[in-house]
Protein backbone atom coordinates (compact mmCIF):
# COMPACT_ATOMS: atom_id res chain seq x y z
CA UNK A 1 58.88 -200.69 51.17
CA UNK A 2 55.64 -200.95 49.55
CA UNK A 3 55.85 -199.53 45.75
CA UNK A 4 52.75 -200.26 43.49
CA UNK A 5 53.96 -201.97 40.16
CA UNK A 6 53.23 -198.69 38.43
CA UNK A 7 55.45 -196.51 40.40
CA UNK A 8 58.13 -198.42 40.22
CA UNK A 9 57.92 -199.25 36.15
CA UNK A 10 57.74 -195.12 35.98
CA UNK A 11 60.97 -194.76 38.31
CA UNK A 12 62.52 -197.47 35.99
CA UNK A 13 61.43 -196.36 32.38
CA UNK A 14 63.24 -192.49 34.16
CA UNK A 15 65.90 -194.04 35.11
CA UNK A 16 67.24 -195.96 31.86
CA UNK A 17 66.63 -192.74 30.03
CA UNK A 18 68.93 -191.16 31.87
CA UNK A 19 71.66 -194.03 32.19
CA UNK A 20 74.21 -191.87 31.63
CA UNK A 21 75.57 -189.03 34.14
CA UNK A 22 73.24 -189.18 37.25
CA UNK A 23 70.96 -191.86 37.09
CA UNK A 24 71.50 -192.73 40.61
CA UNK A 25 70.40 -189.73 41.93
CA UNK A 26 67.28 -189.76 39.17
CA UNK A 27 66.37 -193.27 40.57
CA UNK A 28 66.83 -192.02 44.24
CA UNK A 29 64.68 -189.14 43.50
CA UNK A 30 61.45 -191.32 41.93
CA UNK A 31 61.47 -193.05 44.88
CA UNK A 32 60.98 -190.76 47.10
CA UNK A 33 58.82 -189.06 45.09
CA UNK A 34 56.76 -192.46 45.07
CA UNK A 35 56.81 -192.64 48.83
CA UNK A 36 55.49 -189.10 49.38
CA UNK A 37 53.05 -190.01 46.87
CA UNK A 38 51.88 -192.96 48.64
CA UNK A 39 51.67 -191.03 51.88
CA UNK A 40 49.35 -188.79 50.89
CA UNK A 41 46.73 -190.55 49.89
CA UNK A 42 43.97 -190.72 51.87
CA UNK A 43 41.50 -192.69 50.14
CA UNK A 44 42.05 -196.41 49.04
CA UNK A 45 42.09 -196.93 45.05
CA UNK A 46 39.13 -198.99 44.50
CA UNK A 47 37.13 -196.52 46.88
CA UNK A 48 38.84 -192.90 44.64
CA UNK A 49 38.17 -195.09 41.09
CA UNK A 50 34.43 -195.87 42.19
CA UNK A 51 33.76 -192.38 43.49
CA UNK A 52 35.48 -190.33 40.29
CA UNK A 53 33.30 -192.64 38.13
CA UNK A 54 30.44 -191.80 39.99
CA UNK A 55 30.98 -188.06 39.98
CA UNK A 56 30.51 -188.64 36.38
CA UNK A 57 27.64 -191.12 35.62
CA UNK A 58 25.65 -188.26 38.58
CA UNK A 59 26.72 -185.07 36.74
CA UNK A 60 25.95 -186.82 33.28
CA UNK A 61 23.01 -188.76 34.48
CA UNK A 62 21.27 -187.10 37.85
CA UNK A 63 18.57 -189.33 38.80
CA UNK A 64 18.98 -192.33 36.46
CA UNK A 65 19.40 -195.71 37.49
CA UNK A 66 23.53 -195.54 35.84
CA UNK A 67 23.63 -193.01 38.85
CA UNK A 68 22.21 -194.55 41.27
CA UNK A 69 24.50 -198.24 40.49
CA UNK A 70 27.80 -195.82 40.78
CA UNK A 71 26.65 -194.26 43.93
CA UNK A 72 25.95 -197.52 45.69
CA UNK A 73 29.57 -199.45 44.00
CA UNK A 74 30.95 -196.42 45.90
CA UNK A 75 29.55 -197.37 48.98
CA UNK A 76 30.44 -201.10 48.56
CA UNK A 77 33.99 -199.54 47.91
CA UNK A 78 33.94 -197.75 51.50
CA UNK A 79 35.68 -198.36 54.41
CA UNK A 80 33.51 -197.31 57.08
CA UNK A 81 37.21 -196.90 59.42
CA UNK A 82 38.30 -194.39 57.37
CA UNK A 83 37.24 -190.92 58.04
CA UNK A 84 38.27 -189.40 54.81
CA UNK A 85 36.50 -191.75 52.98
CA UNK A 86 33.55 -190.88 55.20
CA UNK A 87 34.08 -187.29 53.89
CA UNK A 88 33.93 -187.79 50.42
CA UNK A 89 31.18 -190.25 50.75
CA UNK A 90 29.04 -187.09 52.43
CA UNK A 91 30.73 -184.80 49.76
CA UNK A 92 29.22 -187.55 46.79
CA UNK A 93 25.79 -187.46 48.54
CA UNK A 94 25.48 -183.98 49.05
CA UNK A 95 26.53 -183.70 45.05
CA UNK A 96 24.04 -186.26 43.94
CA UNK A 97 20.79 -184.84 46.29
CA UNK A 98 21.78 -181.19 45.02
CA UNK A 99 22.67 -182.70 41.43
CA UNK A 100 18.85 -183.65 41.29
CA UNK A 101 17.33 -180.65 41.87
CA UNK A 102 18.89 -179.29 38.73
CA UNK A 103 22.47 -178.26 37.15
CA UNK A 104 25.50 -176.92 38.87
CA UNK A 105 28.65 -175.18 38.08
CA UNK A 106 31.40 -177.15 36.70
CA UNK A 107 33.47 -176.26 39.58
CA UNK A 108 31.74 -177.96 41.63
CA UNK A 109 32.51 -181.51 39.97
CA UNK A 110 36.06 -180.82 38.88
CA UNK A 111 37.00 -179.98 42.42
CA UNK A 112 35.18 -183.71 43.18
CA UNK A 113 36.60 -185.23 40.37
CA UNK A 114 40.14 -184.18 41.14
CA UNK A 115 39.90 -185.36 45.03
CA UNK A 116 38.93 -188.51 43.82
CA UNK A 117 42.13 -188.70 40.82
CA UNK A 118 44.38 -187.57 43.51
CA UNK A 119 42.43 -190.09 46.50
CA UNK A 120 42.43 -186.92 48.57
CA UNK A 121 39.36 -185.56 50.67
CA UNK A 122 38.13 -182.39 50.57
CA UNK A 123 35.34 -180.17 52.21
CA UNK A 124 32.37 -179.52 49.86
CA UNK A 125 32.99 -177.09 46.91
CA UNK A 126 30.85 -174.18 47.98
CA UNK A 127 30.06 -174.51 44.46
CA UNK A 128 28.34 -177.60 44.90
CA UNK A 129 25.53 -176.20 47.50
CA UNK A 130 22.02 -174.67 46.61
CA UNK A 131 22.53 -171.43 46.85
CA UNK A 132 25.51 -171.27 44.44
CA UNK A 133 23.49 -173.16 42.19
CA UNK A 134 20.27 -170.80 41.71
């Protein structure tokens, strides 16, 4: 079974806290916890990390050259067989073109920048379109 390093340090650290009375069942517990985790992510990590710091420099930044360097590490980052990825890639472009034309609620990048911590896809906020915005 394929744990990252970081799961399995957390399941650890839990379970010799808890050495005494169940900490087998604690232990069992983490890892499935860790396995469901794993599971549901849909986007690889370098891909998510690139994207949620994007999200940022383009809210921060529309238009400047900091946003324009994130959006394209993001699309080094993709991998063009992987259709969520292909979502939030859309999602990121629709947020930078509409980003440009002028401010948006802060809805609309939370709900991007939480997709990307949790390397989930999403449809586009409705927040995040033109008409929301105006």
């Amino acid at each position: 079974m394929g744990y990252s390093a970081g799961a399995m340090l957390n399941c650890r650290n839990k379970y010799l806290a808890v050495l005494e009375g169940s900490g087998f069942a604690l232990l069992l517990a983490c890892t499935i916890s860790s396995v469901s985790a794993q599971a549901k992510s849909q986007l690889g990590e370098s891909f998510a990390q690139a994207g949620l710091k994007a999200v940022v420099i383009i809210k921060n930044e529309p238009g400047s050259d900091r946003a324009k360097a994130a959006y394209d590490d993001v699309e080094v980052e993709l991998d063009r067989m992987n259709p969520y990825e292909l979502t939030m890639l859309a999602n990121l472009t629709s947020f930078r073109i509409v980003r440009s034309d002028g401010p948006l609620p802060s809805s609309c990048s939370i709900a991007l920048e939480d997709a990307f911590r949790q390397r989930i896809s999403i449809d586009l906020p409705k927040s995040c379109s033109h008409s929301s915005s105006q």
